[in-house]
N, C-alpha and C. Protein backbone atom coordinates (compact mmCIF):
# COMPACT_ATOMS: atom_id res chain seq x y z
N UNK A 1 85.79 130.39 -33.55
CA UNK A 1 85.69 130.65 -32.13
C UNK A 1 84.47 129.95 -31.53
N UNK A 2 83.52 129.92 -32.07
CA UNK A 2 82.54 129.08 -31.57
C UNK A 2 82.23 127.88 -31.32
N UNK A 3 83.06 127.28 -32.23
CA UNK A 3 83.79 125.69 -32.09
C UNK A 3 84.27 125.33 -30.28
N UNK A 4 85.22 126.37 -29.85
CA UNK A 4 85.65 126.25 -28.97
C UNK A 4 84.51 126.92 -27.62
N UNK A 5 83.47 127.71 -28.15
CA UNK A 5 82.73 127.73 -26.91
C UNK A 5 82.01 126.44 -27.00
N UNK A 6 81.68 126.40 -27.91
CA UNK A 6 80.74 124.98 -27.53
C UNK A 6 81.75 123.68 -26.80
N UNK A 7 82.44 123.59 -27.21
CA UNK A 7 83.44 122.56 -26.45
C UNK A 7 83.75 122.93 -24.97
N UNK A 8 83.71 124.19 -24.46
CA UNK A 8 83.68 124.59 -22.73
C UNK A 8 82.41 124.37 -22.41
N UNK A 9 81.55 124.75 -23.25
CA UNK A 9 79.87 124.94 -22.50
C UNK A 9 79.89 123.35 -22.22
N UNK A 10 80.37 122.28 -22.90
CA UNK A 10 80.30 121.02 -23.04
C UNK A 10 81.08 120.48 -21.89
N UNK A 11 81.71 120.71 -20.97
CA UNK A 11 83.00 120.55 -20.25
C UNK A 11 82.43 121.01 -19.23
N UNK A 12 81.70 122.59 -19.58
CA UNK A 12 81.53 123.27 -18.01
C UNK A 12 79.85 122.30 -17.77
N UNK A 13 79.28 121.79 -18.50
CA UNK A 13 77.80 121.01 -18.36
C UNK A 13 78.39 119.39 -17.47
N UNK A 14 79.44 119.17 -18.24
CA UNK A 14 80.09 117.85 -17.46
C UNK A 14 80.26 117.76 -15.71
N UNK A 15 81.15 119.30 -15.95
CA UNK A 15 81.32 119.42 -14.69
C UNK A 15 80.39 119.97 -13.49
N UNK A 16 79.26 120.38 -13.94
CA UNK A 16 78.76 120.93 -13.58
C UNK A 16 77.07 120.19 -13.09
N UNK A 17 77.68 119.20 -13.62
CA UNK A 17 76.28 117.74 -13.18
C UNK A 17 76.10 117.23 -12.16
N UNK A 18 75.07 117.64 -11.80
CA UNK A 18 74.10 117.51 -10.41
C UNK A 18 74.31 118.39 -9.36
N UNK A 19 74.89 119.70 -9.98
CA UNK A 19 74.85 121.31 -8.61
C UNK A 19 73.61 121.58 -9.29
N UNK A 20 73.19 122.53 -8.61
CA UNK A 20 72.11 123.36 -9.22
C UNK A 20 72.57 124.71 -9.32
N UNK A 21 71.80 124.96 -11.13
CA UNK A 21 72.82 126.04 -11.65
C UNK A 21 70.77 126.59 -12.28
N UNK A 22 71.38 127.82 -12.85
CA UNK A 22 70.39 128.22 -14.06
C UNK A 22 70.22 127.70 -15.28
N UNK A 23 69.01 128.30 -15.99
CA UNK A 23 68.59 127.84 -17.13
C UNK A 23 70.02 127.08 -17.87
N UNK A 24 70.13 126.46 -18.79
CA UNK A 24 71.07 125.81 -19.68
C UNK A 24 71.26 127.01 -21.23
N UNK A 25 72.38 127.23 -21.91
CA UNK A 25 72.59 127.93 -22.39
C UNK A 25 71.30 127.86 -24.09
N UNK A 26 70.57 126.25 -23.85
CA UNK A 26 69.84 126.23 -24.77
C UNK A 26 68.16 126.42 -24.77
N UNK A 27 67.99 126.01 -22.95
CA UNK A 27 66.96 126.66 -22.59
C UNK A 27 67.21 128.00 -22.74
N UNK A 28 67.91 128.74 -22.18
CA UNK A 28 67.51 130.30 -22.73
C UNK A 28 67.74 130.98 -24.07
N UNK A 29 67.88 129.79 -24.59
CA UNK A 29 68.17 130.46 -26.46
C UNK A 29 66.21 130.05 -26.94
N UNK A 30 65.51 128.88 -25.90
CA UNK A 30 64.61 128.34 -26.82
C UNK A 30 63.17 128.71 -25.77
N UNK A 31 63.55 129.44 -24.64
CA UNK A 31 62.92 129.72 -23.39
C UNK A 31 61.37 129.19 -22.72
N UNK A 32 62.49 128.00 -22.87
CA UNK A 32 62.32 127.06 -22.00
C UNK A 32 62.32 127.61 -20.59
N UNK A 33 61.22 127.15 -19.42
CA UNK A 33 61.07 127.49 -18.32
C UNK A 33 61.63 126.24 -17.40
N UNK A 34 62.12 126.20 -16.22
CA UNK A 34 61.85 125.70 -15.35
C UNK A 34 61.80 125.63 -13.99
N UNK A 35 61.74 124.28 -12.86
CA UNK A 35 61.11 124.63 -11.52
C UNK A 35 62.38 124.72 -10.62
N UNK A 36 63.04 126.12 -10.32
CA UNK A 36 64.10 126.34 -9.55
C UNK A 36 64.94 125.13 -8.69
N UNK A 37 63.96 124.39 -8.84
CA UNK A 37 64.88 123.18 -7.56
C UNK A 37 65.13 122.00 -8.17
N UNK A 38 64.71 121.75 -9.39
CA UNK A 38 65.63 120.86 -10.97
C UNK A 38 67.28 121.56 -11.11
N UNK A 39 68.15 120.54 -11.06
CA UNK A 39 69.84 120.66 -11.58
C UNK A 39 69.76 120.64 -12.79
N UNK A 40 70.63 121.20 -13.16
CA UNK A 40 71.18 121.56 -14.83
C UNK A 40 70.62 120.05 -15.83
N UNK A 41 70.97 119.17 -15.13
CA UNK A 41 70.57 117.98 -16.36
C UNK A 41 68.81 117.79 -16.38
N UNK A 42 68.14 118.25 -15.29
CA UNK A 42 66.67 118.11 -14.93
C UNK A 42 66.15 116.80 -13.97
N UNK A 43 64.86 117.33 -13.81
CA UNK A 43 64.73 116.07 -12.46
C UNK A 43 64.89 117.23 -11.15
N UNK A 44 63.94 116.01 -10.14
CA UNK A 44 64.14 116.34 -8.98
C UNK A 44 65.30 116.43 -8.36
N UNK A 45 66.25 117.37 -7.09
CA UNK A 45 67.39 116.97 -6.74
C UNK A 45 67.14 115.53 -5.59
N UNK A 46 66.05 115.37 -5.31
CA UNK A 46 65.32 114.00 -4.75
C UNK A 46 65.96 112.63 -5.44
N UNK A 47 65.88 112.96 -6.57
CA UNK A 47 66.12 111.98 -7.80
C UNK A 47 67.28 111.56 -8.53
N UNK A 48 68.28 112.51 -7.85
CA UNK A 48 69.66 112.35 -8.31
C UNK A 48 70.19 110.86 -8.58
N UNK A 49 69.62 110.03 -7.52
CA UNK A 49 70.07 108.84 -7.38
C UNK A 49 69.73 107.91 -8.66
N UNK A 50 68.41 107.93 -9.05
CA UNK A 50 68.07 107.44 -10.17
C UNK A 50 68.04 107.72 -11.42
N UNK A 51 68.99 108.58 -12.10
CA UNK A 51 69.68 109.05 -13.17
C UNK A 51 70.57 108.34 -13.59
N UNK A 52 70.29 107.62 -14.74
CA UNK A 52 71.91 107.13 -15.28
C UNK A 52 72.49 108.17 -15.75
N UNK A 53 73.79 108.43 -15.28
CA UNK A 53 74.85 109.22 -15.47
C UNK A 53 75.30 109.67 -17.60
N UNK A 54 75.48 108.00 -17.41
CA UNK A 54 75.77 108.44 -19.76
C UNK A 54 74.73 108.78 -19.61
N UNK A 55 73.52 108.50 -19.68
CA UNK A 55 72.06 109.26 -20.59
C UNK A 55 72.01 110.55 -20.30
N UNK A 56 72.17 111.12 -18.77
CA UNK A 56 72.65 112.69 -18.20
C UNK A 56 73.45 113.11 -18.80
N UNK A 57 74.75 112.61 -19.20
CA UNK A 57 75.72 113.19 -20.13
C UNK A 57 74.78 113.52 -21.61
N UNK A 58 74.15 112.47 -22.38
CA UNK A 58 73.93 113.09 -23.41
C UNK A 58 72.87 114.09 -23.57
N UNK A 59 72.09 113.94 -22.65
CA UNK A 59 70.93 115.08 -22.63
C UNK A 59 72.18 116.64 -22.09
N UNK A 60 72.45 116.55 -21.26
CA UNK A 60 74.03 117.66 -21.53
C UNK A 60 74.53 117.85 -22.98
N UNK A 61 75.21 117.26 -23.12
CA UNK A 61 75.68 117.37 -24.82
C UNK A 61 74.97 118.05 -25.53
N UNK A 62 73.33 117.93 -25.65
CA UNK A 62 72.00 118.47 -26.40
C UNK A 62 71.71 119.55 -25.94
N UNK A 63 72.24 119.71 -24.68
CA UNK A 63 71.90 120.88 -23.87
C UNK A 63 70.87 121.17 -23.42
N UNK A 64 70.14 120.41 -22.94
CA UNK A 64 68.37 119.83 -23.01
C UNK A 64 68.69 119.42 -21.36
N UNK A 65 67.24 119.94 -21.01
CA UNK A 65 66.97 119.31 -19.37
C UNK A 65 67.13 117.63 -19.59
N UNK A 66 67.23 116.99 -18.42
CA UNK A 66 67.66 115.48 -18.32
C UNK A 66 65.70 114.63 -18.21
N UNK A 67 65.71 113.94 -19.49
CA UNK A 67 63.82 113.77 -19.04
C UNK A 67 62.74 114.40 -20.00
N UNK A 68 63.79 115.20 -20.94
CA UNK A 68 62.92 116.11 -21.99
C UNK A 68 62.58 115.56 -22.99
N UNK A 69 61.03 115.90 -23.86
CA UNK A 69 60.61 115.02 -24.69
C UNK A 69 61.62 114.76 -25.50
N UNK A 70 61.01 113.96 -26.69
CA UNK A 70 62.37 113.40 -27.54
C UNK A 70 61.79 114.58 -28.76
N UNK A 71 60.71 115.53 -29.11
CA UNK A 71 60.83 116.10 -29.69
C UNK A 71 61.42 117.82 -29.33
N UNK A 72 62.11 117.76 -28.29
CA UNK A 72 62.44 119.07 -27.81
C UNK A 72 64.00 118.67 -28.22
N UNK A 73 64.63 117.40 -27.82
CA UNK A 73 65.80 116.58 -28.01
C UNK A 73 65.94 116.68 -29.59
N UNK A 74 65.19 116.47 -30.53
CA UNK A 74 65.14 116.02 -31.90
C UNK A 74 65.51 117.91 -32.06
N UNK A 75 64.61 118.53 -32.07
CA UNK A 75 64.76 120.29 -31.89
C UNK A 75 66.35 120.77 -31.58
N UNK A 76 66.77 120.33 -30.17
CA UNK A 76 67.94 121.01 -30.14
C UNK A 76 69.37 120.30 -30.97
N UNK A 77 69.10 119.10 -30.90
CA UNK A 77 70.09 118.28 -32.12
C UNK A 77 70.24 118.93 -33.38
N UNK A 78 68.74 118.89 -34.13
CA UNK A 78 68.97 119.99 -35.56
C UNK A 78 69.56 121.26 -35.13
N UNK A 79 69.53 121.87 -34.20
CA UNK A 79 70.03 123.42 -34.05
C UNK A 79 71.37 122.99 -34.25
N UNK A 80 71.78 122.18 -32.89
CA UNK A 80 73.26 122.17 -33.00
C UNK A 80 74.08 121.68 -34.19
N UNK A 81 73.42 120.65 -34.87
CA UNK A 81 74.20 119.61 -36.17
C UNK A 81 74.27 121.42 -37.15
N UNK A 82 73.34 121.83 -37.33
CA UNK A 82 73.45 123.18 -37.91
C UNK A 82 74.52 123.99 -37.81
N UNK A 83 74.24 124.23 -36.51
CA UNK A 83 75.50 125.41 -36.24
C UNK A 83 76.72 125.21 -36.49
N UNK A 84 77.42 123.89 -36.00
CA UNK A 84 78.19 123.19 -35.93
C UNK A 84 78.41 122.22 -37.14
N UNK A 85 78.16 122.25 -38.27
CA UNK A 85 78.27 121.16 -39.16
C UNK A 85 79.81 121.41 -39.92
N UNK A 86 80.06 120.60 -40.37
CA UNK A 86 81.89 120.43 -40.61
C UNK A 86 81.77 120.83 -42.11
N UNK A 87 80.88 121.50 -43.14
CA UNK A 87 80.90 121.87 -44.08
C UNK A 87 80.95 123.66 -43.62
N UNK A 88 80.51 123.83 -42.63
CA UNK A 88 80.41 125.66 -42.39
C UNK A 88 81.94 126.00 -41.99
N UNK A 89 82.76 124.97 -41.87
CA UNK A 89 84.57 125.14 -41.38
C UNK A 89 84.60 124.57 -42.60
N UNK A 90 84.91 124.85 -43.45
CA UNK A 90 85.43 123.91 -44.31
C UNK A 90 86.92 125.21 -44.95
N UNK A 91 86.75 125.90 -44.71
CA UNK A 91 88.44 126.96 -44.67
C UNK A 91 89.62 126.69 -44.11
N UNK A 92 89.22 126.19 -42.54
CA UNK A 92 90.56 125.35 -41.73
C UNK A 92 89.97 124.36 -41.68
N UNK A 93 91.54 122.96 -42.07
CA UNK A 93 90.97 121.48 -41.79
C UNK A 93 90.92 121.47 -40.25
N UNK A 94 91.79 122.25 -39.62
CA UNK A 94 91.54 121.81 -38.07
C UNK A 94 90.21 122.11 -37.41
N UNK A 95 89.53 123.01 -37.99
CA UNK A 95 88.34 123.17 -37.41
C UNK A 95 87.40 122.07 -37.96
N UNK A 96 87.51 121.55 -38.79
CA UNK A 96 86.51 121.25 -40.02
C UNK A 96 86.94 120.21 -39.22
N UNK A 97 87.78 119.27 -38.74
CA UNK A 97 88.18 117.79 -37.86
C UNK A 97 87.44 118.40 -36.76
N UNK A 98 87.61 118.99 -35.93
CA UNK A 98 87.00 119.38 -35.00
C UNK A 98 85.75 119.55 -34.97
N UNK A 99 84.85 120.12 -35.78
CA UNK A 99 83.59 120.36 -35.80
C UNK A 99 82.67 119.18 -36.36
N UNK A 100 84.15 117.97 -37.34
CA UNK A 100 83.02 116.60 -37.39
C UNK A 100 82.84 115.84 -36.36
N UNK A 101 84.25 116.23 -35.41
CA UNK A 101 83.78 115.05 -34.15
C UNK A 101 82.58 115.58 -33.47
N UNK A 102 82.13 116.74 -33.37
CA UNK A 102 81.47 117.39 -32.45
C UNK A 102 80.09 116.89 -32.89
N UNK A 103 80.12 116.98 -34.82
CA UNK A 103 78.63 116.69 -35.21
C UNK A 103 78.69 115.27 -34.46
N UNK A 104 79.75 114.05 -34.91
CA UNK A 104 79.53 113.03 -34.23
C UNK A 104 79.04 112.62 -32.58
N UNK A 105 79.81 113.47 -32.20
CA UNK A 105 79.21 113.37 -30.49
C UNK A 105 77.71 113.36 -30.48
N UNK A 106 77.37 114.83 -31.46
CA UNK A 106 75.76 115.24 -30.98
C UNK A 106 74.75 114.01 -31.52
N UNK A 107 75.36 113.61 -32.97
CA UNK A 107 74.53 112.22 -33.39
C UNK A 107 74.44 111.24 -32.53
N UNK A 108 75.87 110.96 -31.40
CA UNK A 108 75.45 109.23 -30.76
C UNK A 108 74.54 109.95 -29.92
N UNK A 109 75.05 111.37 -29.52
CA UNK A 109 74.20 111.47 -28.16
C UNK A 109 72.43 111.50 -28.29
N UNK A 110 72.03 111.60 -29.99
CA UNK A 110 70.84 111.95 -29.76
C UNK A 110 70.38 110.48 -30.11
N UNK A 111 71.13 109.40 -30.84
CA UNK A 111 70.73 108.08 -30.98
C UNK A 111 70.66 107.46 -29.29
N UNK A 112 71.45 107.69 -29.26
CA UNK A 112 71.60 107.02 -27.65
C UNK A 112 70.31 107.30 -26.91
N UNK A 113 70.00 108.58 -26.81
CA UNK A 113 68.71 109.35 -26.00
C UNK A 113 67.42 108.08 -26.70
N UNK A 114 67.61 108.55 -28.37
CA UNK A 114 66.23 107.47 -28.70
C UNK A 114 66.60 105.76 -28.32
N UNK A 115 67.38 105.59 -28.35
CA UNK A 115 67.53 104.00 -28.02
C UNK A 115 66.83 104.04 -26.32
N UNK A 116 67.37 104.83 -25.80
CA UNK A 116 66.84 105.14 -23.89
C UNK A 116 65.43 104.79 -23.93
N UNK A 117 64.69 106.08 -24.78
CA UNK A 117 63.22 106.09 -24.75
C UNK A 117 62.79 105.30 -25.47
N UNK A 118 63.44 104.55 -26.28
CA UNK A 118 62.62 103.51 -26.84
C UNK A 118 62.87 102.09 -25.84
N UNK A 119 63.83 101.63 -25.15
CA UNK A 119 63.76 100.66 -24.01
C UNK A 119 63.30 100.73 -22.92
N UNK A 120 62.53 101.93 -23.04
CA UNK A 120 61.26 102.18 -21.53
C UNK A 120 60.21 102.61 -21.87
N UNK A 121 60.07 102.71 -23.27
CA UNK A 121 58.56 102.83 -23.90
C UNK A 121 57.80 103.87 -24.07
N UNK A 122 59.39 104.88 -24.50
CA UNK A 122 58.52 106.22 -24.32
C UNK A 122 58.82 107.01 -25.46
N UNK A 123 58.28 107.37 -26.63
CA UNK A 123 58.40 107.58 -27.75
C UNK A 123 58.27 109.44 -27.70
């Protein structure tokens, strides 16, 4: 069952990019604060404009404000590859397919994030 929340929380974060909502379901697992007038991905709503959209998606995916260090990013990646790893399904193959694409998603998304901060010089 958890397979499948994480796949809505993932869907409802998609859809849900650039309203302004509350904390993210991983800020309040890791309580994380932030400044009421930041949208779900993070950033000013001033700033919307200058967001690339994929990099917003994967900081979503991580469940991480949009802009967050890469060791808060590195943090919620291990949580999720954890929770979610395709050896903890390994009872149903359908989950166990399901839960490797998911590890896969969270891997490009957190390579992708370091490739970002490493082509603007921010480690």
């Amino acid at each position: 069952m958890e397979l499948f929340e994480r796949l809505f929380r993932i869907l409802r974060s998609n859809i849900d990019y650039g309203r302004k909502t509350g904390s993210s379901f991983r800020e309040e697992q890791a309580g994380y604060r932030r400044d009421q007038s930041r949208s779900y991905a993070g950033g000013s709503s001033k700033n919307n404009n200058n967001r690339d959209p994929r990099i917003a998606a994967y900081f979503a995916n991580l469940e991480v404000p949009y802009g967050s260090d890469l060791k808060i990013v590195r943090e919620s990646w291990k949580l999720l590859v954890k929770q979610f790893h395709p050896d903890l399904h390994s009872s149903d193959a359908e989950k166990q397919k399901m839960a490797n694409e998911l590890v896969q998603g969270l891997n490009k998304a957190f390579d992708e994030i370091k490739k970002y901060y490493q082509s603007i010089g921010r480690n």
